[in-house]
PDB file of N, CA and C in Angstrom:
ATOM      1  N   UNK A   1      82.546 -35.665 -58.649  1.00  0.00           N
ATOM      2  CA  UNK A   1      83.962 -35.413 -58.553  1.00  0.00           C
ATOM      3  C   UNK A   1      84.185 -34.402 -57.444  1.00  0.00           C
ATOM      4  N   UNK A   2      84.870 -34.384 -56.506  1.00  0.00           N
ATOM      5  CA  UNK A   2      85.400 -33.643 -55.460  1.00  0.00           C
ATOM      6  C   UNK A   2      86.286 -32.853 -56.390  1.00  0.00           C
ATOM      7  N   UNK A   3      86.101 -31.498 -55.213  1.00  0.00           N
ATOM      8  CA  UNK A   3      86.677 -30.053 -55.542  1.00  0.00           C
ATOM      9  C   UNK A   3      87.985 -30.142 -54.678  1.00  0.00           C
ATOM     10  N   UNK A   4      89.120 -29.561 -55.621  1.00  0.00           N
ATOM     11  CA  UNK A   4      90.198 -29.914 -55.105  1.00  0.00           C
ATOM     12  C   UNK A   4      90.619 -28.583 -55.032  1.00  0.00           C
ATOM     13  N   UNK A   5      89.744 -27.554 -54.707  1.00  0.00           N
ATOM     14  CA  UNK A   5      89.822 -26.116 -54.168  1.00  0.00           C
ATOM     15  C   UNK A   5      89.645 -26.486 -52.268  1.00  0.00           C
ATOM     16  N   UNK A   6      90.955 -26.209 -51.509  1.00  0.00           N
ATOM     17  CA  UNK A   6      90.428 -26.507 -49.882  1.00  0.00           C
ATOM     18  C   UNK A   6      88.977 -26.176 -49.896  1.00  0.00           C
ATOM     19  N   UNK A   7      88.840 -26.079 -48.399  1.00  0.00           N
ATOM     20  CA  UNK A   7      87.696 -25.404 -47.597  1.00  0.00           C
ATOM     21  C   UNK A   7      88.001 -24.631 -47.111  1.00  0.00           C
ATOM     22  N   UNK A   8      89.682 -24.166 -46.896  1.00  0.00           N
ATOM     23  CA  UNK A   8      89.863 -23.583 -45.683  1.00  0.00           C
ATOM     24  C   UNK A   8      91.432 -22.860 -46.188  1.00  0.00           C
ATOM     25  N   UNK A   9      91.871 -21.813 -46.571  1.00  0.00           N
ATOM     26  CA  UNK A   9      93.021 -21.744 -46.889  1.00  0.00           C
ATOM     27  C   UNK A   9      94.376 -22.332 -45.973  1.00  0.00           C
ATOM     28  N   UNK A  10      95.461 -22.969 -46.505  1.00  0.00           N
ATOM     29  CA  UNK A  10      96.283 -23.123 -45.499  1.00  0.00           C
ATOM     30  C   UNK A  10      97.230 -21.834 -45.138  1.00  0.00           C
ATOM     31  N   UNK A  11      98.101 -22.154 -43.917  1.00  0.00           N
ATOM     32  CA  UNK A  11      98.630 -20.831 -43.632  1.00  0.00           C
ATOM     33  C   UNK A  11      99.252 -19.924 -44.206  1.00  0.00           C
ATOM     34  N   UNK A  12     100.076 -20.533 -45.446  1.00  0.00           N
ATOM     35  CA  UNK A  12     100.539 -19.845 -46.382  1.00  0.00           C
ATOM     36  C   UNK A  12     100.016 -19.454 -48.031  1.00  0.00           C
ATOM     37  N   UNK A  13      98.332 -19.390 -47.342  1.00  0.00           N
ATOM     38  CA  UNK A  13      97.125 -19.119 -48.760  1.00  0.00           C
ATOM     39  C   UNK A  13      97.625 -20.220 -49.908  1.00  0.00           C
ATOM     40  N   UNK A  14      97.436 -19.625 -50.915  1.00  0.00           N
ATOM     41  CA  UNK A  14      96.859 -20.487 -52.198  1.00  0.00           C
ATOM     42  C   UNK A  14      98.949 -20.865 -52.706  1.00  0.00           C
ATOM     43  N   UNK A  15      99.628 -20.786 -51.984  1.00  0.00           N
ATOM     44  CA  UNK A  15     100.978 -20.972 -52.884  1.00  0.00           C
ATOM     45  C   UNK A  15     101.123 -22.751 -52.894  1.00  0.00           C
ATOM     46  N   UNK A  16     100.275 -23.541 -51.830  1.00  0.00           N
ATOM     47  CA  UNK A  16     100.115 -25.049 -52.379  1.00  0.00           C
ATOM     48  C   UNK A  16      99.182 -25.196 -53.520  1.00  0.00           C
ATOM     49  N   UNK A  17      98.261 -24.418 -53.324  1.00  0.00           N
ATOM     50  CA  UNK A  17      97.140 -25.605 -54.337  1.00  0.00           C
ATOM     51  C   UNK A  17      97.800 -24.897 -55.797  1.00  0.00           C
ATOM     52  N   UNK A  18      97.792 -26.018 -56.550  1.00  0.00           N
ATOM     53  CA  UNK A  18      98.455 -25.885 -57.904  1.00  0.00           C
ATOM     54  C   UNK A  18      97.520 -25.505 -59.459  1.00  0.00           C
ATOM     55  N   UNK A  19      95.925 -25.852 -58.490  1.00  0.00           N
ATOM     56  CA  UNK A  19      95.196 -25.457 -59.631  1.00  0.00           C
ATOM     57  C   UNK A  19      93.968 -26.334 -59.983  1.00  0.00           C
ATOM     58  N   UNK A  20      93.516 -26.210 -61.162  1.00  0.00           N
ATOM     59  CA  UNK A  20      92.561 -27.173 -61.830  1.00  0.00           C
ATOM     60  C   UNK A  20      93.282 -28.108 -62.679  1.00  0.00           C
ATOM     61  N   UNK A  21      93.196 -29.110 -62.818  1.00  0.00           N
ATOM     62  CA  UNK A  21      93.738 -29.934 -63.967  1.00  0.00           C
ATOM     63  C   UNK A  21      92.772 -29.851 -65.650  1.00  0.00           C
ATOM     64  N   UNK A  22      93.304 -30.442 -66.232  1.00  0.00           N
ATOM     65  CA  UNK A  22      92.954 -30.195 -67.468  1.00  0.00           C
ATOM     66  C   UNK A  22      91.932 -30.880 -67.406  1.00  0.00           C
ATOM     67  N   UNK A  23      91.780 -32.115 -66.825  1.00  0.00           N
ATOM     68  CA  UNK A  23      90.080 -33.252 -66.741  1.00  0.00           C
ATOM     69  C   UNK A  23      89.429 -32.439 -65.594  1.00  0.00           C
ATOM     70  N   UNK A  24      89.685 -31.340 -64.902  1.00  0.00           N
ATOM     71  CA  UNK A  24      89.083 -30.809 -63.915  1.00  0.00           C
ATOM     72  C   UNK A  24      87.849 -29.913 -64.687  1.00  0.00           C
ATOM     73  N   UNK A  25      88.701 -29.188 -65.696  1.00  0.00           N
ATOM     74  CA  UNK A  25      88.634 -28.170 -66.657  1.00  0.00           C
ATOM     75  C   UNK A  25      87.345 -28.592 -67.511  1.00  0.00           C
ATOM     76  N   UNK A  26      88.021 -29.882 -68.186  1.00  0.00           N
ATOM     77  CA  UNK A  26      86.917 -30.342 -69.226  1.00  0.00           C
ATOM     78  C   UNK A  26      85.401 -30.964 -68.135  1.00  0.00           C
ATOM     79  N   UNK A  27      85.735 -31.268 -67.430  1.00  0.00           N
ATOM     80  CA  UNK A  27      84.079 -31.919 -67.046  1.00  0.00           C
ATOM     81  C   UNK A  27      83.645 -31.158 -66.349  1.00  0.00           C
ATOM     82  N   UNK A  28      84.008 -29.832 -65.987  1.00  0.00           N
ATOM     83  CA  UNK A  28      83.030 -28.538 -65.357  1.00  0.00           C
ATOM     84  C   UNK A  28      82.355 -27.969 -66.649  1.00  0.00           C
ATOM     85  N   UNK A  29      83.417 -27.981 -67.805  1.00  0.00           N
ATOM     86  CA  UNK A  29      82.181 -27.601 -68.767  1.00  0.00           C
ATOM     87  C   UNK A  29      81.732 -28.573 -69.398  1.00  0.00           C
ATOM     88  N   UNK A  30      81.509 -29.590 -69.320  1.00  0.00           N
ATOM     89  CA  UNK A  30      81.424 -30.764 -69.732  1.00  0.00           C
ATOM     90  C   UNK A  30      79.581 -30.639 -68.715  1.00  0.00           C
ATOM     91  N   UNK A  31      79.693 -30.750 -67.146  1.00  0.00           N
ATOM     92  CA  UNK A  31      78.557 -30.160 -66.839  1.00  0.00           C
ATOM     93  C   UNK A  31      77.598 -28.786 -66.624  1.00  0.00           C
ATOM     94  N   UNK A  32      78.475 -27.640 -67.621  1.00  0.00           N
ATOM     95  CA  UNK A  32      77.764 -26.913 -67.698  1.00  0.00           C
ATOM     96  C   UNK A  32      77.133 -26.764 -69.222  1.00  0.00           C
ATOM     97  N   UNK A  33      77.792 -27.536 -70.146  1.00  0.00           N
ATOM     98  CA  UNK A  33      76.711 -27.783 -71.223  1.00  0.00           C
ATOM     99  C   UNK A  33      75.850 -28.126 -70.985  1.00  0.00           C
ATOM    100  N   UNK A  34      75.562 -29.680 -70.353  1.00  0.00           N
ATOM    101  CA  UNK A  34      74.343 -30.229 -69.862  1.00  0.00           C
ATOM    102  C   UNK A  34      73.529 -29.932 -69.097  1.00  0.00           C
ATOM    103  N   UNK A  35      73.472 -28.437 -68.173  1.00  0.00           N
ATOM    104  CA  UNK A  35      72.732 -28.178 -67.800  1.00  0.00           C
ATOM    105  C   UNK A  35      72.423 -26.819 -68.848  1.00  0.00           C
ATOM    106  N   UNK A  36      72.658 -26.101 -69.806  1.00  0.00           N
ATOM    107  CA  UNK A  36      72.405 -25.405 -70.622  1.00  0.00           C
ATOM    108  C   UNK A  36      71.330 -26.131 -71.631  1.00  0.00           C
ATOM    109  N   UNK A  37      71.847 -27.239 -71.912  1.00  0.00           N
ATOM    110  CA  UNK A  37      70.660 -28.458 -72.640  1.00  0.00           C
ATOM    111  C   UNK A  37      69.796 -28.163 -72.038  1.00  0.00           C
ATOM    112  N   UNK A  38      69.875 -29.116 -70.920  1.00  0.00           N
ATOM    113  CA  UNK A  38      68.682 -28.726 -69.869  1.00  0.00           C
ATOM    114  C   UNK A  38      67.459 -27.406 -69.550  1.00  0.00           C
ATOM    115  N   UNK A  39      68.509 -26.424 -69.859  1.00  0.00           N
ATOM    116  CA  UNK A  39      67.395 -25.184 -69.525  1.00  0.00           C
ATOM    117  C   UNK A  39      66.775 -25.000 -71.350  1.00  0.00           C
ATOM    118  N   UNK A  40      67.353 -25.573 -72.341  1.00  0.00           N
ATOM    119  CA  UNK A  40      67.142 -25.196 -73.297  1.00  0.00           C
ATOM    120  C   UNK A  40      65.890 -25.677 -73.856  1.00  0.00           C
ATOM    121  N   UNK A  41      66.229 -27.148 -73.198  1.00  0.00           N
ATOM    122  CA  UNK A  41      64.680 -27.673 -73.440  1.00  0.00           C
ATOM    123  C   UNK A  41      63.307 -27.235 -72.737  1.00  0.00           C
ATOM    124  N   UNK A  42      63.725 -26.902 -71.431  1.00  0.00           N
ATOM    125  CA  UNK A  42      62.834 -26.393 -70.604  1.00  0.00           C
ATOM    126  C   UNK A  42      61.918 -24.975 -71.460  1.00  0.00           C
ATOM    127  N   UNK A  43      63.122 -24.314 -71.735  1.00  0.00           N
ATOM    128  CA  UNK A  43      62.330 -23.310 -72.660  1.00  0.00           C
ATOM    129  C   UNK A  43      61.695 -23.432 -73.681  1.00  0.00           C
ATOM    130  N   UNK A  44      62.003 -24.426 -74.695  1.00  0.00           N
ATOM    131  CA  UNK A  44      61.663 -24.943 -76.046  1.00  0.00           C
ATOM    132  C   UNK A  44      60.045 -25.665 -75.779  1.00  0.00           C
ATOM    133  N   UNK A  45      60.014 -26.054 -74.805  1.00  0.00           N
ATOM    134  CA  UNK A  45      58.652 -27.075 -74.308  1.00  0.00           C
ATOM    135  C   UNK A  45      57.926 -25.662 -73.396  1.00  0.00           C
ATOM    136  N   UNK A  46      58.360 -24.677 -72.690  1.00  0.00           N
ATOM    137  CA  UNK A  46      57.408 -23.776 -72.286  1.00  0.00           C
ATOM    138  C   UNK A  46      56.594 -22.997 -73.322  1.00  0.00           C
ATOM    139  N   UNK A  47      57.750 -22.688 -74.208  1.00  0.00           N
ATOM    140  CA  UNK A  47      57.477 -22.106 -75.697  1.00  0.00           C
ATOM    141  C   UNK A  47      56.247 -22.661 -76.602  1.00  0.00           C
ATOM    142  N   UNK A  48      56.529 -23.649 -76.426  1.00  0.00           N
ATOM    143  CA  UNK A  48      55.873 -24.770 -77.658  1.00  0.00           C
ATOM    144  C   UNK A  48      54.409 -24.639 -76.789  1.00  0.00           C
ATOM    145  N   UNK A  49      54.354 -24.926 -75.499  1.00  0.00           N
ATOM    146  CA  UNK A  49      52.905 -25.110 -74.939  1.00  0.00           C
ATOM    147  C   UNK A  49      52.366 -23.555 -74.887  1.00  0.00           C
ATOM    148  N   UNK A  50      53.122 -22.335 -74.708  1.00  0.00           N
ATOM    149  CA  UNK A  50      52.287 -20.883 -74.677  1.00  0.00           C
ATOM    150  C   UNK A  50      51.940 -20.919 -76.084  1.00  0.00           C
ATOM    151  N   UNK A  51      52.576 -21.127 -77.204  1.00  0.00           N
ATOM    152  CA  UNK A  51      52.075 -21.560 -78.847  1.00  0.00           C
ATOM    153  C   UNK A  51      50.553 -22.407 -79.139  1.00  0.00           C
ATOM    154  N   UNK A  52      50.754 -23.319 -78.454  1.00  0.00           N
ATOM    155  CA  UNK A  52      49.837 -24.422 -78.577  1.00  0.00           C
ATOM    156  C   UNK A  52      48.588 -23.473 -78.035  1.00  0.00           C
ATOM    157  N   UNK A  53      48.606 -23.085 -76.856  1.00  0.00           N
ATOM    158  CA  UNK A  53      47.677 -22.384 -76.062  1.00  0.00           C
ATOM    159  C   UNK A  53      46.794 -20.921 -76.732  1.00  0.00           C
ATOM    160  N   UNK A  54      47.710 -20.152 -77.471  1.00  0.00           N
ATOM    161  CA  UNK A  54      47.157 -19.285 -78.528  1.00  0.00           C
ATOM    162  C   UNK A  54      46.538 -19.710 -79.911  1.00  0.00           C
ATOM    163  N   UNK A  55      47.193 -20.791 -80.103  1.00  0.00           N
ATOM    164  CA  UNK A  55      46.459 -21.516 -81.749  1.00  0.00           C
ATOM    165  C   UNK A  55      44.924 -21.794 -80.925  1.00  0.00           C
ATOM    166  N   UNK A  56      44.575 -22.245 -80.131  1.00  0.00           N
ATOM    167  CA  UNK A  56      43.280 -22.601 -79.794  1.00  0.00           C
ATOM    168  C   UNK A  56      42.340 -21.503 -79.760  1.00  0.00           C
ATOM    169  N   UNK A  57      43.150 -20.459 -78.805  1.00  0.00           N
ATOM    170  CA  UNK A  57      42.440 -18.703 -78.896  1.00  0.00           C
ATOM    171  C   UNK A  57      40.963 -18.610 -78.494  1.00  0.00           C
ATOM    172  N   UNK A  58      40.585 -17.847 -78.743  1.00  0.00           N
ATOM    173  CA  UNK A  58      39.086 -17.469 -78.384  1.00  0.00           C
ATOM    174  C   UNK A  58      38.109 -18.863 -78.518  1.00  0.00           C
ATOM    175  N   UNK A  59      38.223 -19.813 -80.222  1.00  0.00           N
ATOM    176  CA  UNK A  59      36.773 -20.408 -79.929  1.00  0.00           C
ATOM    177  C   UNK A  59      37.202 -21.691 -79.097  1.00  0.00           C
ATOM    178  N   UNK A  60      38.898 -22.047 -78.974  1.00  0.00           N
ATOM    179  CA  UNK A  60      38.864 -23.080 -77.817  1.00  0.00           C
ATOM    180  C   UNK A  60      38.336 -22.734 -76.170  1.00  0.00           C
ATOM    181  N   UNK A  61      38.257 -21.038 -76.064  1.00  0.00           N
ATOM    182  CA  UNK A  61      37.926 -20.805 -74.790  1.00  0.00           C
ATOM    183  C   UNK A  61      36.604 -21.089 -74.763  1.00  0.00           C
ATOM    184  N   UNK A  62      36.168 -20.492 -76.008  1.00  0.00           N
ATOM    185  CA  UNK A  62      34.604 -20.618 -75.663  1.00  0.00           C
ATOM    186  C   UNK A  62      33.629 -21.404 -75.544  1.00  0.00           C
ATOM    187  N   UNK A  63      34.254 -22.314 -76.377  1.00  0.00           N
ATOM    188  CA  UNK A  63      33.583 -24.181 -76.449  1.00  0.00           C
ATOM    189  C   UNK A  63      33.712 -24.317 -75.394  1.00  0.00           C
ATOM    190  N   UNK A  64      35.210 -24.580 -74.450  1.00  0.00           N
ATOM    191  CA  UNK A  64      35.121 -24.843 -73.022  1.00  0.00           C
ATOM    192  C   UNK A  64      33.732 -24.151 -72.190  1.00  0.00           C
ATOM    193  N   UNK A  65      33.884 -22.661 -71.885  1.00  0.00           N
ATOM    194  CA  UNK A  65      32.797 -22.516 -71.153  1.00  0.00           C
ATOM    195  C   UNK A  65      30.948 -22.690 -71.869  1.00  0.00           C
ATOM    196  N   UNK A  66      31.349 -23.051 -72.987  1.00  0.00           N
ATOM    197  CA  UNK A  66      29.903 -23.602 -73.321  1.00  0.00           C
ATOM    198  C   UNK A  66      29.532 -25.016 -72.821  1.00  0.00           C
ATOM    199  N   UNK A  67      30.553 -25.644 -72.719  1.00  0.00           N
ATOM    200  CA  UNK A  67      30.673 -27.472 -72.438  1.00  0.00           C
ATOM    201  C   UNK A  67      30.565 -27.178 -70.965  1.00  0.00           C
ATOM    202  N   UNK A  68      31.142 -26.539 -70.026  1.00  0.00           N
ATOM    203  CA  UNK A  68      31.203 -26.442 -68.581  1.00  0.00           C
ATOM    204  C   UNK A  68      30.535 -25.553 -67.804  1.00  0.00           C
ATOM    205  N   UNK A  69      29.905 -24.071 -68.674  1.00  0.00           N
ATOM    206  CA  UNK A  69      29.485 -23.309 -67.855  1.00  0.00           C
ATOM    207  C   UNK A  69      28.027 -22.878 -67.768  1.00  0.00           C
ATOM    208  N   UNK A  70      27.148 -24.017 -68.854  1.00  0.00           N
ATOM    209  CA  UNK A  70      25.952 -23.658 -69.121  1.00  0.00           C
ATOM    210  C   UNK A  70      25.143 -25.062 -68.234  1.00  0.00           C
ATOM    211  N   UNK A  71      24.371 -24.304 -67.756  1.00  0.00           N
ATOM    212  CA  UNK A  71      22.918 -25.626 -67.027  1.00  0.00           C
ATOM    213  C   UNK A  71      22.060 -26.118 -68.557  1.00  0.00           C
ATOM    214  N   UNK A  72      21.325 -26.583 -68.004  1.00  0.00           N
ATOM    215  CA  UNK A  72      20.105 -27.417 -68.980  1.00  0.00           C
ATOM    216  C   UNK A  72      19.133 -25.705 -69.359  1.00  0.00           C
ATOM    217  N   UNK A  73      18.703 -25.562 -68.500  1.00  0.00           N
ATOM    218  CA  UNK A  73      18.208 -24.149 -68.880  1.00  0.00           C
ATOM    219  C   UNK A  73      18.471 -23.481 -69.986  1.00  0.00           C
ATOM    220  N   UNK A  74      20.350 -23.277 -69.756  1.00  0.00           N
ATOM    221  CA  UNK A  74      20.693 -22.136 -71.095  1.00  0.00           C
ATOM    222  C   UNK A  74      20.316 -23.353 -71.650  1.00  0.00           C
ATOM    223  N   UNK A  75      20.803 -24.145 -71.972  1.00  0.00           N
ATOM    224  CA  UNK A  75      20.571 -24.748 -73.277  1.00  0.00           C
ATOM    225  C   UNK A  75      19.305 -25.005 -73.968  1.00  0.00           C
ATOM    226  N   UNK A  76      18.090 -24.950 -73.349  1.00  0.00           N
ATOM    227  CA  UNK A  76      17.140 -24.899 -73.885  1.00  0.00           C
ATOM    228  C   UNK A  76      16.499 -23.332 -74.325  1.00  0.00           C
ATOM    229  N   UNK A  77      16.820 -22.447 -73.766  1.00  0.00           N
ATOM    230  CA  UNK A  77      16.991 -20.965 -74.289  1.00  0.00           C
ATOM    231  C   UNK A  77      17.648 -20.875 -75.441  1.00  0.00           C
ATOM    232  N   UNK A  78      19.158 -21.337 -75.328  1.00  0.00           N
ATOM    233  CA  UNK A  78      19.440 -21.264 -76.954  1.00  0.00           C
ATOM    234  C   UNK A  78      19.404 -21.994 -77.979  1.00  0.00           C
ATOM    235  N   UNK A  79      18.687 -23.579 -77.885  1.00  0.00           N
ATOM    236  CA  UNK A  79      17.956 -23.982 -79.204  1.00  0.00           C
ATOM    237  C   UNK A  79      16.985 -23.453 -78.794  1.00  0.00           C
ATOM    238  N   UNK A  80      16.225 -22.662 -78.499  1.00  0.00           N
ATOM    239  CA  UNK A  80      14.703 -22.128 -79.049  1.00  0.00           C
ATOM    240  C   UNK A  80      15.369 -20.347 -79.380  1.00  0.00           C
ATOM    241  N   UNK A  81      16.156 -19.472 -79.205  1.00  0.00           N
ATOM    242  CA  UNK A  81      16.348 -19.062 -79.989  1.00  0.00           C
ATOM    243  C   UNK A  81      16.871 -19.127 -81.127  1.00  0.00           C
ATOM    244  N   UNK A  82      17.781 -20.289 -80.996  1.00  0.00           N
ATOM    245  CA  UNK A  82      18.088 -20.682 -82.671  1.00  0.00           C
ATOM    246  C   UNK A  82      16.875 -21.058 -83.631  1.00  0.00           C
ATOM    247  N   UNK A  83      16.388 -21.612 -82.812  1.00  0.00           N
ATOM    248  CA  UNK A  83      15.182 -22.453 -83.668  1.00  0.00           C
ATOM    249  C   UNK A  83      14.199 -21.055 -84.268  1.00  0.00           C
ATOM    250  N   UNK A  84      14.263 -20.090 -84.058  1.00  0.00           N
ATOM    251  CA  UNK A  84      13.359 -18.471 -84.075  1.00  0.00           C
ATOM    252  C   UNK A  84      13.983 -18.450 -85.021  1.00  0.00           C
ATOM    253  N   UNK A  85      15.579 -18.313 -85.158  1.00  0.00           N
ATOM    254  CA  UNK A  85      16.162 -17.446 -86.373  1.00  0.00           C
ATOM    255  C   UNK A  85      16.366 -18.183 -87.740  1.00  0.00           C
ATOM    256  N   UNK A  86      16.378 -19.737 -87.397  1.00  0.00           N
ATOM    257  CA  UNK A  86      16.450 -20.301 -88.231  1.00  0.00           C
ATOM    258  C   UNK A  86      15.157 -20.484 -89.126  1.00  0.00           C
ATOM    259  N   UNK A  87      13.971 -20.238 -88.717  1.00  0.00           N
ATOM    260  CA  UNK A  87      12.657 -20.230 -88.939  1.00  0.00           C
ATOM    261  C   UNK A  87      12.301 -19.039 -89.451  1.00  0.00           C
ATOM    262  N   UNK A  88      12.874 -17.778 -89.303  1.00  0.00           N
ATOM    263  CA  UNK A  88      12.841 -16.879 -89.693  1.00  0.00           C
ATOM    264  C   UNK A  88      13.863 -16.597 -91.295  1.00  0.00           C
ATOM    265  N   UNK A  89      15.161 -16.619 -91.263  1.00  0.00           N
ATOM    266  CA  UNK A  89      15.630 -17.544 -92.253  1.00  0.00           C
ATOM    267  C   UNK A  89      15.082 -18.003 -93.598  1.00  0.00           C
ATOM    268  N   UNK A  90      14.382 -18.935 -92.824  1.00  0.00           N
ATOM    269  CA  UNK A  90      13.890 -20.040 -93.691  1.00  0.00           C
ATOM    270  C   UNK A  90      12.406 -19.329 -94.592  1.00  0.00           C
ATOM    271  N   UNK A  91      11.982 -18.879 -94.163  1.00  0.00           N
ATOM    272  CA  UNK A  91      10.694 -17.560 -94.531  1.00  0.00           C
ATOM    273  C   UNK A  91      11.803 -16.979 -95.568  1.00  0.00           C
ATOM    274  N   UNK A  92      12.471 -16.564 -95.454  1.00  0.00           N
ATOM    275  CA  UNK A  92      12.946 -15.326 -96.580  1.00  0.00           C
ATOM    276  C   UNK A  92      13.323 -16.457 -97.910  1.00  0.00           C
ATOM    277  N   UNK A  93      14.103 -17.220 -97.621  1.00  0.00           N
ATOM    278  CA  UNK A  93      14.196 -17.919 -98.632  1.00  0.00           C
ATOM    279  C   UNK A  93      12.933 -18.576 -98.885  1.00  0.00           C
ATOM    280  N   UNK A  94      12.127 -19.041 -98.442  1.00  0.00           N
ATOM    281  CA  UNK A  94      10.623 -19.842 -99.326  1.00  0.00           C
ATOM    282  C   UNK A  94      10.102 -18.943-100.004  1.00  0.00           C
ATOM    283  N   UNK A  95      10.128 -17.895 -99.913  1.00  0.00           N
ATOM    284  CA  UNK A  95       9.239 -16.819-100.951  1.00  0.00           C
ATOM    285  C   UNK A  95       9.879 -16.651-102.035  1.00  0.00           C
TER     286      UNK A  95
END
């Protein structure tokens, strides 16, 4: 919809233009609800994913860098120290 505010005042300023009309009225806020929607969801979905992102917390970080940040190496370092403690363990209870 074109703005029926000039560009340019005429020579005798604002004593022509008569105004906004009442459908002028309603569909400016008519599009400023919808962009209030708009930001509302934006926030509701930023919200929801910084949420999502803390429920996971520490052991979702840490699985990650166990899945991505270890060679074959660590991993054979830590089943053979597991395999120590579990063996050790296992001694206290057989007696």
């Amino acid at each position: 919809m074109e703005s029926k505010v000039p560009s340019q005042l005429p020579v005798d300023g604002l004593k022509k233009w008569s105004g906004y009309t009442l459908d002028d009225l309603r569909y400016q806020r008519a599009v400023n609800h919808v962009k209030m929607e708009v930001k509302r969801e934006k926030l509701t979905s930023a919200a929801h994913q910084i949420m999502t992102r803390q429920q996971s917390g520490f052991a979702g970080g840490m699985m990650k860098k166990v899945f991505t940040g270890f060679t074959i190496v660590d991993y054979a370092l830590l089943a053979f120290q597991a395999t120590k403690q579990i063996r050790k363990i296992y001694r206290v209870f057989k007696r």
